[in-house]
Structures are given as C-alpha cells and as structure tokens.
Protein backbone atom coordinates (compact mmCIF):
# COMPACT_ATOMS: atom_id res chain seq x y z
CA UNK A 1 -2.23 -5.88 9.94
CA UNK A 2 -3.90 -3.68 7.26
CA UNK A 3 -2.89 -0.48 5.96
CA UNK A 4 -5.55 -0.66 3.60
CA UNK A 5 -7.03 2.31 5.57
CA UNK A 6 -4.61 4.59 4.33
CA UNK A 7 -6.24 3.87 0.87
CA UNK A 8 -7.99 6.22 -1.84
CA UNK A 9 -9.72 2.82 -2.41
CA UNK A 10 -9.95 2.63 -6.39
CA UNK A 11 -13.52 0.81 -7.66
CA UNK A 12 -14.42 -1.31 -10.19
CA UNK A 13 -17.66 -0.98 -11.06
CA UNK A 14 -20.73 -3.69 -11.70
CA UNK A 15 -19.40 -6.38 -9.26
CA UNK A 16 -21.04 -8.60 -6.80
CA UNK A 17 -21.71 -7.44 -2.29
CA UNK A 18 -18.27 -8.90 -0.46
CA UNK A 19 -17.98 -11.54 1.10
CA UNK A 20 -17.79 -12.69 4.63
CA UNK A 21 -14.85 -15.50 5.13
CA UNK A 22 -11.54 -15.91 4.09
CA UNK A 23 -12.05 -19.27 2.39
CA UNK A 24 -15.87 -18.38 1.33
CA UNK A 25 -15.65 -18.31 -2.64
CA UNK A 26 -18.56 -17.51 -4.83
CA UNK A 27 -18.18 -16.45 -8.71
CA UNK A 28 -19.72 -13.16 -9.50
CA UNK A 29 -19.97 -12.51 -13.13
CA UNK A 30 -20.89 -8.72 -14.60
CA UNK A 31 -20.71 -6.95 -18.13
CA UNK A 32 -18.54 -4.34 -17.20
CA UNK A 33 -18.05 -2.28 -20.79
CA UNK A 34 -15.30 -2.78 -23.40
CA UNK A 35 -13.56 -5.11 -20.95
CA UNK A 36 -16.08 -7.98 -21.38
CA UNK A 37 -17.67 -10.57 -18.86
CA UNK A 38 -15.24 -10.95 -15.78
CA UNK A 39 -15.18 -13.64 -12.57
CA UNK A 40 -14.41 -12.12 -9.06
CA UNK A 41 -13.96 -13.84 -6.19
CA UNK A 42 -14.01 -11.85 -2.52
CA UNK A 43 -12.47 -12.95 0.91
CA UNK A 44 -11.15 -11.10 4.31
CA UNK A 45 -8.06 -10.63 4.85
CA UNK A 46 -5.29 -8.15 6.09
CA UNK A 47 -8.11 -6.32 7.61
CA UNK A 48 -9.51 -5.97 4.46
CA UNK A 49 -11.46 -6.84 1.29
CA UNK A 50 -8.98 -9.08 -0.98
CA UNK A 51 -10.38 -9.73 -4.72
CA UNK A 52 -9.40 -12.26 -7.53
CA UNK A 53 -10.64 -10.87 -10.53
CA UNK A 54 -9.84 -13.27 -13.88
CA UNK A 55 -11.92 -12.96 -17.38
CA UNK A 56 -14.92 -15.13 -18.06
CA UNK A 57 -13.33 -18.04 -19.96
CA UNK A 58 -11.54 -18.64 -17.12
CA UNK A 59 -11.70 -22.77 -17.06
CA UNK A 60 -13.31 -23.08 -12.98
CA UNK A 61 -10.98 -25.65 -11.95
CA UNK A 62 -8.08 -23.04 -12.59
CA UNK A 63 -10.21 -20.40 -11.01
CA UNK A 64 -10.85 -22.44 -8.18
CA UNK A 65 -7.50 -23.42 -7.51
CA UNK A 66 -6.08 -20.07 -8.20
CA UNK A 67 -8.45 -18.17 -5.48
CA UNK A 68 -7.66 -21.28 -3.41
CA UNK A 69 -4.36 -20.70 -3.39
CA UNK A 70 -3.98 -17.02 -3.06
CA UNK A 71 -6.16 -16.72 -0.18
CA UNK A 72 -4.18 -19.48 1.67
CA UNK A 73 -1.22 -17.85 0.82
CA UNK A 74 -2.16 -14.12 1.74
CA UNK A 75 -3.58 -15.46 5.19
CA UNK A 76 -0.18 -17.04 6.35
CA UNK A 77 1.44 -13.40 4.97
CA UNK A 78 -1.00 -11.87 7.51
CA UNK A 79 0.18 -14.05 10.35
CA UNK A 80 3.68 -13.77 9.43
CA UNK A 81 3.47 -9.87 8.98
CA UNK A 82 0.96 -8.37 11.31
CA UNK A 83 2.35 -5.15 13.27
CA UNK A 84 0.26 -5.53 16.15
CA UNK A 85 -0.81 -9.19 16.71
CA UNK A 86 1.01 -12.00 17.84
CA UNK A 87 2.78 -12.72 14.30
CA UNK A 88 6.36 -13.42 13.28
CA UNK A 89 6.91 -9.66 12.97
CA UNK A 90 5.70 -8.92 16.63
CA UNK A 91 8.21 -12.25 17.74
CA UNK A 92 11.03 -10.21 16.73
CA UNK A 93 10.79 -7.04 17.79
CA UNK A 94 10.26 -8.34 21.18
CA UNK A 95 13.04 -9.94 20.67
CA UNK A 96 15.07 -6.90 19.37
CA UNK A 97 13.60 -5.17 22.15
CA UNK A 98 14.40 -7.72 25.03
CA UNK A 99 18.35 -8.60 23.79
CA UNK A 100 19.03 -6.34 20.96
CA UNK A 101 19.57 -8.88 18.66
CA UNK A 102 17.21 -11.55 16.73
CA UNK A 103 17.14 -14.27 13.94
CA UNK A 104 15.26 -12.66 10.69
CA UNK A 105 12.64 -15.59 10.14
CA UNK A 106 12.20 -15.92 5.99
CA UNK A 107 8.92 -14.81 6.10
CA UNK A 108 10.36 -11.26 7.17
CA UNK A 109 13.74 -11.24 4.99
CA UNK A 110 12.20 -9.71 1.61
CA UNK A 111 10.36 -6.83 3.48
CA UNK A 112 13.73 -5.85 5.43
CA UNK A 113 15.47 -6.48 2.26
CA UNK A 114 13.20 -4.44 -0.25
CA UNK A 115 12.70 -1.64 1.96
CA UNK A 116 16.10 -0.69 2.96
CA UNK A 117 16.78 1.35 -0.48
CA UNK A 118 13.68 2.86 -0.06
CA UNK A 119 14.06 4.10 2.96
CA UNK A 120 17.10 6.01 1.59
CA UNK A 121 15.35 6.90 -1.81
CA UNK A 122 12.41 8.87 -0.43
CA UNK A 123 14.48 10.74 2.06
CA UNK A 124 13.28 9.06 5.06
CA UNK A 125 9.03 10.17 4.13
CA UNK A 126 9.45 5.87 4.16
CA UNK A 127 10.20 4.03 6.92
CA UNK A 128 9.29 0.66 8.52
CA UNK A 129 11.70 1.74 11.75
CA UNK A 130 8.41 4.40 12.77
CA UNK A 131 6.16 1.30 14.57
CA UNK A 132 7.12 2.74 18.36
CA UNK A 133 5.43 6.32 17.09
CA UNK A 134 2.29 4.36 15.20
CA UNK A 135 1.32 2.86 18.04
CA UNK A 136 2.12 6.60 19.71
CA UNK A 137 -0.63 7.59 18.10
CA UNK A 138 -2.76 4.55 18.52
CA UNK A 139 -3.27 3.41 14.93
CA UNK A 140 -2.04 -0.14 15.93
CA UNK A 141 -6.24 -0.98 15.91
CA UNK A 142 -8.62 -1.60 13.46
CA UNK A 143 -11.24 0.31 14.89
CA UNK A 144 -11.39 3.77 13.73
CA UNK A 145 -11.55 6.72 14.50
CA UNK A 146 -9.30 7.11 17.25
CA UNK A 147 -10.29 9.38 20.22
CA UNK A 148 -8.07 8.73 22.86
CA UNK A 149 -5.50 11.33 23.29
CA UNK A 150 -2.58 11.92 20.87
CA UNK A 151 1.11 11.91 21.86
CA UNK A 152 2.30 14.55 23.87
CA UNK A 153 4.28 17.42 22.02
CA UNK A 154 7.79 16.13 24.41
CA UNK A 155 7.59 12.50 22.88
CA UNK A 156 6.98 13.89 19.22
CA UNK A 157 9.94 16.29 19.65
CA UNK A 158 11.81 13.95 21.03
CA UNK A 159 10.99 11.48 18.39
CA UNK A 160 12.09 14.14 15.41
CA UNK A 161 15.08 14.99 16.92
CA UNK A 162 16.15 11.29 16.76
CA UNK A 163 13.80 8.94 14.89
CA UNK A 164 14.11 4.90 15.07
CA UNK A 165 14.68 3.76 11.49
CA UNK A 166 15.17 1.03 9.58
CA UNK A 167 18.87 1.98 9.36
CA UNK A 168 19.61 1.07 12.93
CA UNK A 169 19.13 -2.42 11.90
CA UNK A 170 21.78 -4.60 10.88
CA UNK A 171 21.50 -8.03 9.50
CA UNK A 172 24.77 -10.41 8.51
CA UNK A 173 24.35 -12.89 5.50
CA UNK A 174 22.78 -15.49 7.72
CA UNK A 175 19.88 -12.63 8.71
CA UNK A 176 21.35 -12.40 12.23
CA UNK A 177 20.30 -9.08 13.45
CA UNK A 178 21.03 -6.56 16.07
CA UNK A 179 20.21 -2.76 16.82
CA UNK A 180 21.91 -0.55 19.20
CA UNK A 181 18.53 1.65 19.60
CA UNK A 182 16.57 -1.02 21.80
CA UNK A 183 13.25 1.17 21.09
CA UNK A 184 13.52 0.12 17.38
CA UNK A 185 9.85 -1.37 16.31
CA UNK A 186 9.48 -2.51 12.75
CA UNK A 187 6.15 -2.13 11.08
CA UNK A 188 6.27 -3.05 7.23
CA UNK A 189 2.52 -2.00 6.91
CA UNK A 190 3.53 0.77 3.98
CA UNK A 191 5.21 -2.18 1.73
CA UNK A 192 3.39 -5.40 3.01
CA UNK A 193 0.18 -5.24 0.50
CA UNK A 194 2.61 -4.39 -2.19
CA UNK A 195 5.04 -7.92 -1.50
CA UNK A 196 1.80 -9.88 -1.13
CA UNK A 197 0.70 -8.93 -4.56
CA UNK A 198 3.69 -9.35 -6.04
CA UNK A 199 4.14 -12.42 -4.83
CA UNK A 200 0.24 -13.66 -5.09
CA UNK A 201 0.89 -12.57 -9.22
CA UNK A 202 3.91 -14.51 -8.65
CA UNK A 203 2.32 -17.93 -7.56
CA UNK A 204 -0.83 -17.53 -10.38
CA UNK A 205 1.68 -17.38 -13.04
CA UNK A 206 3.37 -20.59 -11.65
CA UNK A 207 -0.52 -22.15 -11.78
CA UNK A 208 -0.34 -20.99 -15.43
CA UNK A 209 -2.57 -17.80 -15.01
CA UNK A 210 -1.74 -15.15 -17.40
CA UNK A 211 -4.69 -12.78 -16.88
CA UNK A 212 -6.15 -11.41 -13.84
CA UNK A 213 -6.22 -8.64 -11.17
CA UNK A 214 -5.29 -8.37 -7.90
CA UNK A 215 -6.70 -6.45 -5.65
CA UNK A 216 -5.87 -6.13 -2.05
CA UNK A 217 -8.35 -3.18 -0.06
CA UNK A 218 -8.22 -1.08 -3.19
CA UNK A 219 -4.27 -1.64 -4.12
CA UNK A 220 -3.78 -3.98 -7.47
CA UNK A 221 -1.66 -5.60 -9.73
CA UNK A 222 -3.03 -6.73 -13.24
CA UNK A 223 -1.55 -9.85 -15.26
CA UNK A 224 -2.27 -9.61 -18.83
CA UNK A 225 -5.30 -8.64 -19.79
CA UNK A 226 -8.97 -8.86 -19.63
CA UNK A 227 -10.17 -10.65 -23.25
CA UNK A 228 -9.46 -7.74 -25.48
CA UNK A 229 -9.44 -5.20 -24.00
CA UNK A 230 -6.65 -3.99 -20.86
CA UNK A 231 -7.58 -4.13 -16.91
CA UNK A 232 -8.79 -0.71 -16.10
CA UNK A 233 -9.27 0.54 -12.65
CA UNK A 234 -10.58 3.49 -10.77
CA UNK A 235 -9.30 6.33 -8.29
CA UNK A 236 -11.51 7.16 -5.41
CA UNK A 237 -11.90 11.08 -4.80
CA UNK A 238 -12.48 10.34 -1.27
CA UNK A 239 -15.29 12.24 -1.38
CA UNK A 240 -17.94 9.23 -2.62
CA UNK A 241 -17.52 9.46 -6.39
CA UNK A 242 -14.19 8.86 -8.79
CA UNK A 243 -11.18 11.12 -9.58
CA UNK A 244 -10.65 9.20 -12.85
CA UNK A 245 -8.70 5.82 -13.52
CA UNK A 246 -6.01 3.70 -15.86
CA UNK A 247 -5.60 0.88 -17.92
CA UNK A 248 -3.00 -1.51 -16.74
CA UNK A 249 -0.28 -3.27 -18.94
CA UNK A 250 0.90 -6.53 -17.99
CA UNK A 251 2.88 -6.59 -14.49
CA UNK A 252 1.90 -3.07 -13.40
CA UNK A 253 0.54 -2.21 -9.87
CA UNK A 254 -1.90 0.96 -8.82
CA UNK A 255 -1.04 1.90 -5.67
CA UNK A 256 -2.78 4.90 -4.07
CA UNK A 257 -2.53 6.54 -0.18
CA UNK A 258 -5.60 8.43 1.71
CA UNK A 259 -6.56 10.28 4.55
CA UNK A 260 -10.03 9.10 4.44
CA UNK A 261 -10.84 6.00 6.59
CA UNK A 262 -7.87 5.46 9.01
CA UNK A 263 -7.92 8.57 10.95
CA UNK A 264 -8.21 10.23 14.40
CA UNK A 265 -9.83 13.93 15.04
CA UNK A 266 -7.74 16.84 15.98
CA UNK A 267 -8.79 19.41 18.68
CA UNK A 268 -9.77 21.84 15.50
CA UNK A 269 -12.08 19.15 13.54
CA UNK A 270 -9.33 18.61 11.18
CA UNK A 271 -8.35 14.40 10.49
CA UNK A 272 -5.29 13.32 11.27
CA UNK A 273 -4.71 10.65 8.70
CA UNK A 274 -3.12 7.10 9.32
CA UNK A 275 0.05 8.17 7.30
CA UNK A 276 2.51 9.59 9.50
CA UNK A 277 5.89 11.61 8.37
CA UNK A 278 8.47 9.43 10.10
CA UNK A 279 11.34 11.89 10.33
CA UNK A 280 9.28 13.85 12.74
CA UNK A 281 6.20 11.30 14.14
CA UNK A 282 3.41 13.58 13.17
CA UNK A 283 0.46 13.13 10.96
CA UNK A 284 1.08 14.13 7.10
CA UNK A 285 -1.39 16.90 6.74
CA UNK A 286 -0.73 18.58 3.02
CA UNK A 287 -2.38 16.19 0.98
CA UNK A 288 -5.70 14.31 0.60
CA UNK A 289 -4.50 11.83 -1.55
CA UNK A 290 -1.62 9.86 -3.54
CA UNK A 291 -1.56 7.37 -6.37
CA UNK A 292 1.57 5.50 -8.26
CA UNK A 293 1.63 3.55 -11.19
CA UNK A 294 4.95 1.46 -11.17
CA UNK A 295 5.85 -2.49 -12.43
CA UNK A 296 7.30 -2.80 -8.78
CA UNK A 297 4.64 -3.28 -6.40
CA UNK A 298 6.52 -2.75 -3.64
CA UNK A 299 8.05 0.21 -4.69
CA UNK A 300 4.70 1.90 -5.82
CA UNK A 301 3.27 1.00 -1.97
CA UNK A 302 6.01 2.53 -0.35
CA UNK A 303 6.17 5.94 -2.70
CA UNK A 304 2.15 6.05 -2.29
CA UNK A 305 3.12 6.64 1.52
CA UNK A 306 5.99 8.71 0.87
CA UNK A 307 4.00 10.96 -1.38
CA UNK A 308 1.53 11.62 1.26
CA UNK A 309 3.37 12.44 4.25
CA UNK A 310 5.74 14.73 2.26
CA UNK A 311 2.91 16.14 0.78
CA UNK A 312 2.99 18.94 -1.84
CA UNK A 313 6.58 20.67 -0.65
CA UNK A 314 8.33 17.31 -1.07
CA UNK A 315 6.33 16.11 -4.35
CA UNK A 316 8.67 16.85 -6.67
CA UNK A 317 11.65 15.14 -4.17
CA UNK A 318 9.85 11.69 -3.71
CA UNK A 319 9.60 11.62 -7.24
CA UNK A 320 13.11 11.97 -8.28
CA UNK A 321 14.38 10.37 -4.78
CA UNK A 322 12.06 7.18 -6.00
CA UNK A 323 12.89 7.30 -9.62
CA UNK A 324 8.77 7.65 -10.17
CA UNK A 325 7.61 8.27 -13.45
CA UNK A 326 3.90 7.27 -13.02
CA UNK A 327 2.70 9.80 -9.70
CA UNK A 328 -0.23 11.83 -8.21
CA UNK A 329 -0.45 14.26 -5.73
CA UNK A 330 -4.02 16.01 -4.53
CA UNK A 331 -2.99 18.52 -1.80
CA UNK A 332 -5.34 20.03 0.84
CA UNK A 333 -6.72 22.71 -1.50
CA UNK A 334 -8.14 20.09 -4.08
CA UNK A 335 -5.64 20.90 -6.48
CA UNK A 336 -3.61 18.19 -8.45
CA UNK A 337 0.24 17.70 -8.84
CA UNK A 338 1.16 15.32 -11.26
CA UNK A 339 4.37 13.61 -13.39
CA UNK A 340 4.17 14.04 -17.55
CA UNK A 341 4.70 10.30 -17.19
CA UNK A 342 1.08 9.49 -14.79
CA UNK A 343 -0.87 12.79 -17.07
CA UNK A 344 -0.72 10.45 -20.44
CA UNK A 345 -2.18 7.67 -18.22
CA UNK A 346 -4.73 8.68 -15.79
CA UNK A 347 -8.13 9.62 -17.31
CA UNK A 348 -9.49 12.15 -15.61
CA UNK A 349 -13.27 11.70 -15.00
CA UNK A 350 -13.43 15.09 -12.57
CA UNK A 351 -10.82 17.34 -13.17
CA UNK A 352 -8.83 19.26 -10.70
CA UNK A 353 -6.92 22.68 -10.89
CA UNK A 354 -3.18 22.02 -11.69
CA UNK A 355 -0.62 22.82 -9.27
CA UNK A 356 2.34 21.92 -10.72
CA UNK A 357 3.53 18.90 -13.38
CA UNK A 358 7.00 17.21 -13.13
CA UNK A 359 9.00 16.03 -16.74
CA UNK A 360 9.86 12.33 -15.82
CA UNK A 361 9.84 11.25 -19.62
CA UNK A 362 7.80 8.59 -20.84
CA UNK A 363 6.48 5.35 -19.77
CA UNK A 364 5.82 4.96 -16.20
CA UNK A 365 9.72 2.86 -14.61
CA UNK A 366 11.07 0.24 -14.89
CA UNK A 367 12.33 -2.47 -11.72
C-alpha cells in the first residue's frame, strides 16, 4: 500500500528501536532538547513505520486509547486503500475494468474527491489515473529494488501520447462511476498517507488530544505543541545524515518525496526512483528530493510528488499551479530550489548551493 518509499524520511532524534506489530504498544520516553520529555508509540502499517508521538504529561489512559485508536483506524485505511492487494481500491478497478462502471464505496470517496483539483493544479505531475504504468514498471511490491525488466519504449510512448487519468472518471452525486478508457487503474498512493493523517489528527482531537505528532514512514502532522516549546522535525539528505528541519504550528503537515529507497537500476547505474511523471510514464529523474510544508495534508502529499517528477524545469509551475508557499526542491546536482515562504522556515543544518528562490509571500497557505 505504502508510498512511504518515495520518502526523504525526516528523523527525530533520541527515540526508542521500532516496533514489530501493529497493535504492539510500548512507551518510549527521551529528553530530546528544548522540546522536553516526549511518549512515542511505534506500529506497522502501510508498509511502513507509523509513530504516535504526544508530550510526557500525557495522562496513559488517553495515550493508550489514542494509539489504540489510530492504529485501528490506519489499518482498516490500509485495507480499504491498498493499490495492489485485495482492498476496496483493487474491488473497483476490477470492476471499472470488467463493466466500465462501479459504485465508489465511502472509504474511497474523499481520495477521488480531494484529488481531482489536484490533478488539474499541478498540471498533470499528479495523478492517481497512472496505476496501469506503476505496475508497468513493477513498483506494485514492497520488495525493492526492482530488477526485472522495465517497460518497453512502445508502451511508454504509447502511454505519453494518451495517459489514463483521473479525469476519465466520472462519478454522479450518488458516487456511481463510469470511464470510457477501460485501462483506467486508480492508485491514490501519492495522497493516501496525507488523508490518513489528516484524518488520524482528526479522530485524536475528537478523544480530546490537543498535542501530538503524527508520523506515518517519515510524513507528519503536528497538533499543538510539545510542552513549551513547538514540534520540530528533520529532513533526511538521503545520503545518511540531515538536510536541516522545521518547527511545526498547530495543524501543519511535512511532507517530503525521495528517490532513495523505492527504486529500480537503470542499464547506466543510475536509480530510477518510485515517483513516476504521469503525463509521460517514465521515472522523474531531475531531482533527489522534495519537501512541503502546508496545513492541508493532502495537498502537501500530492505537491511532494508533483515536485519531484517535474523536477527543477517545472519547480517554479507546481508551485504556483498548487498555490505552495512552503516548498523544496534538491535537483540532481545537489543544489537547492526553494520558495521565500519554506527559506524563513527550514533550518538549514548542511547547506546547499542555491539554484533559484520563488516570492510566494509569507506564511506557508492556507486550506
């Protein structure tokens, strides 16, 4: 299900091995600087590492329950959503693909719904309609990397010169759907970690949480704050150490893209990453990594992808097609491209040659 492997997974440092189990809780508490003493609670899922982070005062019953329920909730998302596995994703486009037409179950209805405008808002780098060309390329796995052979150059040009998209599906008010293009394959991996941490933020503040991070295989989403001081989180450089980091303000999500884990070798030596440019099926290439800072989760996931496959020549695009204010691009050559809004946030810990820097105004967007 995971596109965690896409991630520049960010670190936070001082905290407890993972654990192994979904439902296998165990409180790890660490001194990590001005931020105080912290709880953290680790389980699988997604194909990934999922964390619960809440400050030390944290009354256990409430931790309890809050872990509890996220991780019960984030495992039925993974059933619902998974692109490969028998899930309620899988159920429909077999049945798109067999008839045409299908009944949107709920659990799907807020991914279609969400990512339609974004499709249109990064010009297309986004798009949940690519799944047929993922599993082209054989990234519908989890074990990585890929060796088999890559699509042929006829199926990719074919492909580019007319791409399934999300666009070819349309849904009437009681999410009855059809497509003309029986080849259409959804895969929602590019927004799904964003939607479950919006809605896992969601369902603590309904158990009366107000402070805590979320962290889902590196991508996170911070509620309040931790004691005094604000959540702060770190970029991966990919390259074993840290690019630098942010504090997060109430309701904001960190959402970052890499070519690092999920990849498959090309003939050269050169990694093909995970992240594919869906207007033309092939691997995004330009960039190493991507990172968004946004209020909407969702939004930040998808424009993390976006950034990547358009890579350096469509930066500056993304980020006025997606209305970013908070973004970071590190192209091939190591050297940074970054919004006014994401240079007053992100401390840099090792800093990169400049590129270029977008005006996007202050703060870093609103919903």
């Amino acid at each position: 299900m995971s596109d965690s492997g896409r991630r520049a997974r960010r670190v936070v440092p001082a905290l407890a091995p993972a654990l192994k189990g979904a439902l296998a809780f165990a409180i790890a508490v660490a001194l990590v600087g001005c931020g105080g003493e912290r709880q953290t609670e680790r389980w699988a899922v997604f194909g990934t590492t999922a964390e619960l982070t809440l400050p030390a005062d944290t009354p256990e019953p409430l931790h309890r329950e809050a872990a509890r329920a996220l991780a019960t909730q984030w495992q039925a998302r993974e059933a619902d959503w998974h692109a490969w596995k028998p899930s309620a994703l899988t159920a429909f486009n077999t049945a798109l693909a067999a008839k045409g037409e299908a009944q949107a179950p709920p659990s799907l209805r807020a991914l279609i719904d969400r990512s339609r405008p974004l499709v249109d808002d990064s010009g297309g780098y986004f798009d949940p309609g690519m799944g047929r060309v993922v599993a082209a390329w054989g990234f519908h796995t989890g074990d990585f990397p890929i060796r088999t052979p890559p699509p042929d150059d006829a199926t990719l040009d074919a492909w580019a010169a007319r791409p399934d998209s999300l666009r070819d599906l349309r849904c009437d008010a009681e999410w009855r759907c059809v497509t003309s293009m029986r080849t259409l394959s959804l895969d929602f991996n590019a927004v799904a970690e964003g939607l479950a941490l919006e809605e896992g933020a969601d369902a603590l503040r309904v158990l009366g949480l107000r402070d805590a991070l979320l962290n889902l295989g590196g991508d996170v989403v911070a509620l309040g704050a931790n004691g005094n001081a604000p959540w702060r989180v770190g970029l991966d450089d990919g390259e074993g150490g840290v690019l630098g980091g942010v504090a997060l303000r109430d309701g904001e999500a960190f959402m970052s893209s890499g070519r690092y884990v999920k990849y498959r070798e090309a003939p050269d030596g050169e990694r093909w990453p995970h992240v594919l440019d869906a207007r033309t099926g092939r691997p995004a290439t330009g960039a190493r990594l991507s990172a968004v800072l946004h209020p909407d989760a969702v939004r930040a996931d998808a424009a993390a992808t976006a950034l990547l496959a358009a890579g350096p020549d469509g930066f500056e695009r993304v980020v006025r097609g997606m209305r970013l204010r908070c973004a970071l691009l590190v192209d091939a050559g190591g050297r940074a491209h970054v919004t006014s809004g994401m240079a007053a946030r992100f401390a840099w810990q090792r800093e990169l040659p400049e590129a270029a820097r977008i005006d996007t105004g202050e703060g870093c967007g609103t919903r």
